[in-house]
Protein backbone atom coordinates (compact mmCIF):
# COMPACT_ATOMS: atom_id res chain seq x y z
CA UNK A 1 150.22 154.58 185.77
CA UNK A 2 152.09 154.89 189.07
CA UNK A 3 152.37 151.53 191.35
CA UNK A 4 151.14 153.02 194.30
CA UNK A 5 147.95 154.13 192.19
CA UNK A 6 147.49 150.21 190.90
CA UNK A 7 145.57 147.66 192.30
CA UNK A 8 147.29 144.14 191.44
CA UNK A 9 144.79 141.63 190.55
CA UNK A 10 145.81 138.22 192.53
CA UNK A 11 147.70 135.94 190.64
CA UNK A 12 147.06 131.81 190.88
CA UNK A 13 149.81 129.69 189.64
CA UNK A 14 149.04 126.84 187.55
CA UNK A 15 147.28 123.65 189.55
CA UNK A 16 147.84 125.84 192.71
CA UNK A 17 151.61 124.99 192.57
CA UNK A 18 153.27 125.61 196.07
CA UNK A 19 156.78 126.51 194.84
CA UNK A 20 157.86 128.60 191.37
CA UNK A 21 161.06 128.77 190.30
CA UNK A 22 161.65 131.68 188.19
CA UNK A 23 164.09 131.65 185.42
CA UNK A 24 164.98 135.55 185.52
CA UNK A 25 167.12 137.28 182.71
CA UNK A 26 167.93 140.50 184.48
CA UNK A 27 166.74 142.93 186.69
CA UNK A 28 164.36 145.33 184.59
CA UNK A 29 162.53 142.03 183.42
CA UNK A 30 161.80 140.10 186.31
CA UNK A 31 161.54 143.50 188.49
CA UNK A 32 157.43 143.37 187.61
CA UNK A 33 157.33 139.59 187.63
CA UNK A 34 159.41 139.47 190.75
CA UNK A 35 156.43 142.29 192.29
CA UNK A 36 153.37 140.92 191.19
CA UNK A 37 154.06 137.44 192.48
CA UNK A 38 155.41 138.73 195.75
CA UNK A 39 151.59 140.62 196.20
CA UNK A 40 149.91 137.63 195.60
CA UNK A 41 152.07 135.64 198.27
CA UNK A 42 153.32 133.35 195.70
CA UNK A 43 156.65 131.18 197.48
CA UNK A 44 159.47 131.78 194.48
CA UNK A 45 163.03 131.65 194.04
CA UNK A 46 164.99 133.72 191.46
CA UNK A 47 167.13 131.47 189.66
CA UNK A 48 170.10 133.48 187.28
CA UNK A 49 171.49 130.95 184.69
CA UNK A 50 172.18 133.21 181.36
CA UNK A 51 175.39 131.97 180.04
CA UNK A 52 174.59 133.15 176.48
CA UNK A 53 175.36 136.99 178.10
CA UNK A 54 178.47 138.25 176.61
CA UNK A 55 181.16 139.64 177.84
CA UNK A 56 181.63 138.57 181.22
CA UNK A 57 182.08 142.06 182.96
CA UNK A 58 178.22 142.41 180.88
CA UNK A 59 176.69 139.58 182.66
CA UNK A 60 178.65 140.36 185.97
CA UNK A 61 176.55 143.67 185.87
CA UNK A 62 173.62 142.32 184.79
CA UNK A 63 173.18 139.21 187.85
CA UNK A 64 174.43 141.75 190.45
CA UNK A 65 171.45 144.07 189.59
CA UNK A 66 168.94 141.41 189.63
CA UNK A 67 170.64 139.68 192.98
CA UNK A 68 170.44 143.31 194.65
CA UNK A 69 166.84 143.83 193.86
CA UNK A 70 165.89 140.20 195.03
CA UNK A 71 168.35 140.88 198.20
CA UNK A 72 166.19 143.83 198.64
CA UNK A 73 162.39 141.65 198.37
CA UNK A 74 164.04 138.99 200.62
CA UNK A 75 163.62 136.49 197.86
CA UNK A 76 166.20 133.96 197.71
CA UNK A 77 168.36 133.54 194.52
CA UNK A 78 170.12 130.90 193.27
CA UNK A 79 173.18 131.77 191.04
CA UNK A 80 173.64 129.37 188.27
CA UNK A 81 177.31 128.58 186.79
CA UNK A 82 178.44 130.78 183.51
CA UNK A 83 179.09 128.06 181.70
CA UNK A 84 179.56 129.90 178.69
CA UNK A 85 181.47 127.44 176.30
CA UNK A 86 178.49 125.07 176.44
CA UNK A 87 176.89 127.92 175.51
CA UNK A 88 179.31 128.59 172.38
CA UNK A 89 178.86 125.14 171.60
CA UNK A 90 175.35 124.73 171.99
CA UNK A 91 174.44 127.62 169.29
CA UNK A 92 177.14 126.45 167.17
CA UNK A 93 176.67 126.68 162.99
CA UNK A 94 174.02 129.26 163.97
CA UNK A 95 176.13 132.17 164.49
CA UNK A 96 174.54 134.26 161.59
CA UNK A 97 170.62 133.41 162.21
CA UNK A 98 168.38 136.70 162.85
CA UNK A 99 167.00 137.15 166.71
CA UNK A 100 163.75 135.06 167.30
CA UNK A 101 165.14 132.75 165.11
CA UNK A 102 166.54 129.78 165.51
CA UNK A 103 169.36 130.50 167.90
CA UNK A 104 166.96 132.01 170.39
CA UNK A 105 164.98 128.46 170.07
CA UNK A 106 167.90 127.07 171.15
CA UNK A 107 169.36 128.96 173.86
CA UNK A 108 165.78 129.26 175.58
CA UNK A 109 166.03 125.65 175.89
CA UNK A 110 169.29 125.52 177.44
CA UNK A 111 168.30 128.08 179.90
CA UNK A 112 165.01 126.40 180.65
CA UNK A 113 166.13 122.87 181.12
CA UNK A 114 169.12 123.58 183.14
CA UNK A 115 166.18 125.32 185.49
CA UNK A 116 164.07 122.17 184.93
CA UNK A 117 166.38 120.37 186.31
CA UNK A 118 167.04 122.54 189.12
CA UNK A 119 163.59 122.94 190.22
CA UNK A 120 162.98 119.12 189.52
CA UNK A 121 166.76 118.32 191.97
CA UNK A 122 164.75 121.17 194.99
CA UNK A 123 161.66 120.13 194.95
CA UNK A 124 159.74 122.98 192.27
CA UNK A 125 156.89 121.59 191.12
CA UNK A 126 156.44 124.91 188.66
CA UNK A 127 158.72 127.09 186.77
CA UNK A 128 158.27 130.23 184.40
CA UNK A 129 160.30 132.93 183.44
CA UNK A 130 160.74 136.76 183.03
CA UNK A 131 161.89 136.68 179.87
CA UNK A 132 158.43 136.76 178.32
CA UNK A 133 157.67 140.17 179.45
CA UNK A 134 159.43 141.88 177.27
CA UNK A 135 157.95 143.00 173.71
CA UNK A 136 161.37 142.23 171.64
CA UNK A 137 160.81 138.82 172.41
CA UNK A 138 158.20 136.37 170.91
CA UNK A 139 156.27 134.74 173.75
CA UNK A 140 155.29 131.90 171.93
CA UNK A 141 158.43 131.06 171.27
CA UNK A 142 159.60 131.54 174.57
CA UNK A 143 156.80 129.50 175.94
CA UNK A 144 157.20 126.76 173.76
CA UNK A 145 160.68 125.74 175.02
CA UNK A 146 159.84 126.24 178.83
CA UNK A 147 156.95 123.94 178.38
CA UNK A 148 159.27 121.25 176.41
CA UNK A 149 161.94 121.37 179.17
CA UNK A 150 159.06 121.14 182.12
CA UNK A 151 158.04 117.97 180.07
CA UNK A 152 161.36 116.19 181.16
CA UNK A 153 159.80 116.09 184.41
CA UNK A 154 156.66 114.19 185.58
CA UNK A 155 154.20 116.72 187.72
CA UNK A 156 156.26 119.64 186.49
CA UNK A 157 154.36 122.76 184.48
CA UNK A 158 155.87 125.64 182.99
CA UNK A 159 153.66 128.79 183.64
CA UNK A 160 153.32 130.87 181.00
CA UNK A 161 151.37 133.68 182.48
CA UNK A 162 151.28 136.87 180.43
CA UNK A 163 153.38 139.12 182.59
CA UNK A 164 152.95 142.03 179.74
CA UNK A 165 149.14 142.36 180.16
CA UNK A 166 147.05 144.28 182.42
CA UNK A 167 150.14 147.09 181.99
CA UNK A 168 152.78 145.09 183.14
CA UNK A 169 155.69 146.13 180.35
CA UNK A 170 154.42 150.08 181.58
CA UNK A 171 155.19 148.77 184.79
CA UNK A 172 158.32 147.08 184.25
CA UNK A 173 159.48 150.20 182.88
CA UNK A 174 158.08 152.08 186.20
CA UNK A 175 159.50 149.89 188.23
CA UNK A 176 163.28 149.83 186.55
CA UNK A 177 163.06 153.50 186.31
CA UNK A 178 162.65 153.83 190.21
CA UNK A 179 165.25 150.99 191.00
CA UNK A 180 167.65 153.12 188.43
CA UNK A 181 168.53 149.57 187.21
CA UNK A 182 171.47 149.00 184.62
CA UNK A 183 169.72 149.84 181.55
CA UNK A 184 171.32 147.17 179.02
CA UNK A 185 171.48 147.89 175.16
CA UNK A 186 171.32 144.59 173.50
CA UNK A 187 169.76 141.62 174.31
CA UNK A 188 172.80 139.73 175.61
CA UNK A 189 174.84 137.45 173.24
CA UNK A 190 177.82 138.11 171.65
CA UNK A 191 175.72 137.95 168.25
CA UNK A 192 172.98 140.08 169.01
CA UNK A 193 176.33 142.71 170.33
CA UNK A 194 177.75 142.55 166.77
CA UNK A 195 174.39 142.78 165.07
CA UNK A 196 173.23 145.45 167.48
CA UNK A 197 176.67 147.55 167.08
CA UNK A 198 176.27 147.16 163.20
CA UNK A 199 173.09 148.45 163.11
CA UNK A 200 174.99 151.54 165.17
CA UNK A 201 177.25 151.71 163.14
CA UNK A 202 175.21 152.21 160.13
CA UNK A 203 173.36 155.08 161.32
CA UNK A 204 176.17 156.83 162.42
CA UNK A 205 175.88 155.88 166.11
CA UNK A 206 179.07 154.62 168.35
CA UNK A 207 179.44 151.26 169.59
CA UNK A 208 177.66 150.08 172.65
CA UNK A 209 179.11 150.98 175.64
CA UNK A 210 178.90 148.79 179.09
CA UNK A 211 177.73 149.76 182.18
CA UNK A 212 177.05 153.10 181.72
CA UNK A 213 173.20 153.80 181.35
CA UNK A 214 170.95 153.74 184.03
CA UNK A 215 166.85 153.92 183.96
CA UNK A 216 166.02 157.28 185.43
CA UNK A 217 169.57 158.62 184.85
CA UNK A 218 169.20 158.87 181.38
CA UNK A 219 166.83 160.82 180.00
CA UNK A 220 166.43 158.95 177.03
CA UNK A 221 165.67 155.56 178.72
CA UNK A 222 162.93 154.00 177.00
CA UNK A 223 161.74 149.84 176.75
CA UNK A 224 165.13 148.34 175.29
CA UNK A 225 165.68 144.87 173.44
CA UNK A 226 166.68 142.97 177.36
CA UNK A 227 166.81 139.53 177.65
């Protein structure tokens, strides 16, 4: 379905909420999110804290894509420290557990109370998250920790919307298609890299290369694993 043939239904955040901070993971993820809260006159702020995205010229790519696009909404974004050896030493022991597992548990919750806190320090009284949108990722799971780090916080809710219903991974596609956004290949850490580029590997495929595929510049662009 084509956006300009789709009528959005009007989103309500959680309580009525006035402000949202949105944890966003990159730019084809939140590009529908970003969209569908801007048509229902939702007040939001893009916040881009992602330190588990590896390397750094990866996750340089991946921030200026989303900060263009919200740049381009007027939508004011917040650019969160790389504080990657937290990261490293957050995750730490679990360097060999499978995506969804959990690793993922625990870098969710690093991402999602580090925006907790923000929101909570700004005066957010919601938070939610792009990350949910995608079909690689389990949205339980992902829900789960943004509700546990909203918890910290008296009269803070994590909203955990289903941003993939109603068509809205067709339309993230749609939209990241038209924005030619920097199509990644892996979901972001430097594990899912080496398990992504052995799984290459193994069917005969070269290593990943970065910043080189665009949607709607490469024919083959299809839904990939993004976080």
């Amino acid at each position: 379905m084509k956006l300009t043939d789709y009528t959005r239904p009007v989103l309500t955040t959680p309580n009525h909420s006035k402000k949202v901070l949105l944890h966003s993971c990159c730019a084809p993820c939140s590009g529908e999110v970003m969209e569908a809260m801007t048509a229902s006159g939702i007040d939001y702020t893009i916040f881009f804290y992602n330190p588990n995205i590896h390397p750094l010229h990866e996750y340089e790519i991946r921030k200026e894509e989303n900060k263009r696009f919200a740049e381009k909404h007027n939508i004011p974004f917040i650019d969160a420290d790389y504080d990657a050896d937290n990261w490293f030493e957050r995750v730490k022991g679990m360097e060999h557990e499978p995506e969804r597992g959990i690793r993922c548990t625990e870098c969710f919750d690093m991402r999602f109370e580090r925006t907790a806190l923000y929101a909570h320090e700004h005066g957010f009284d919601t938070i939610s998250s792009s990350l949910a949108i995608s079909r690689w990722k389990d949205m339980n799971q992902i829900n789960g920790c943004g509700e546990r780090a909203a918890a910290r916080y008296p009269d803070m809710l994590y909203w955990t919307y289903n941003w993939r219903k109603d068509g809205g991974s067709q339309r993230m596609l749609d939209i990241s298609k038209e924005e030619q956004f920097y199509q990644q290949e892996y979901c972001g850490c430097v594990y899912s890299l080496r398990d992504t580029n052995n799984w290459r590997l193994s069917k005969g495929r070269p290593r990943i290369e970065f910043g080189v595929k665009f949607y709607g510049v490469n024919d083959t662009a299809t839904l990939k694993k993004t976080d």
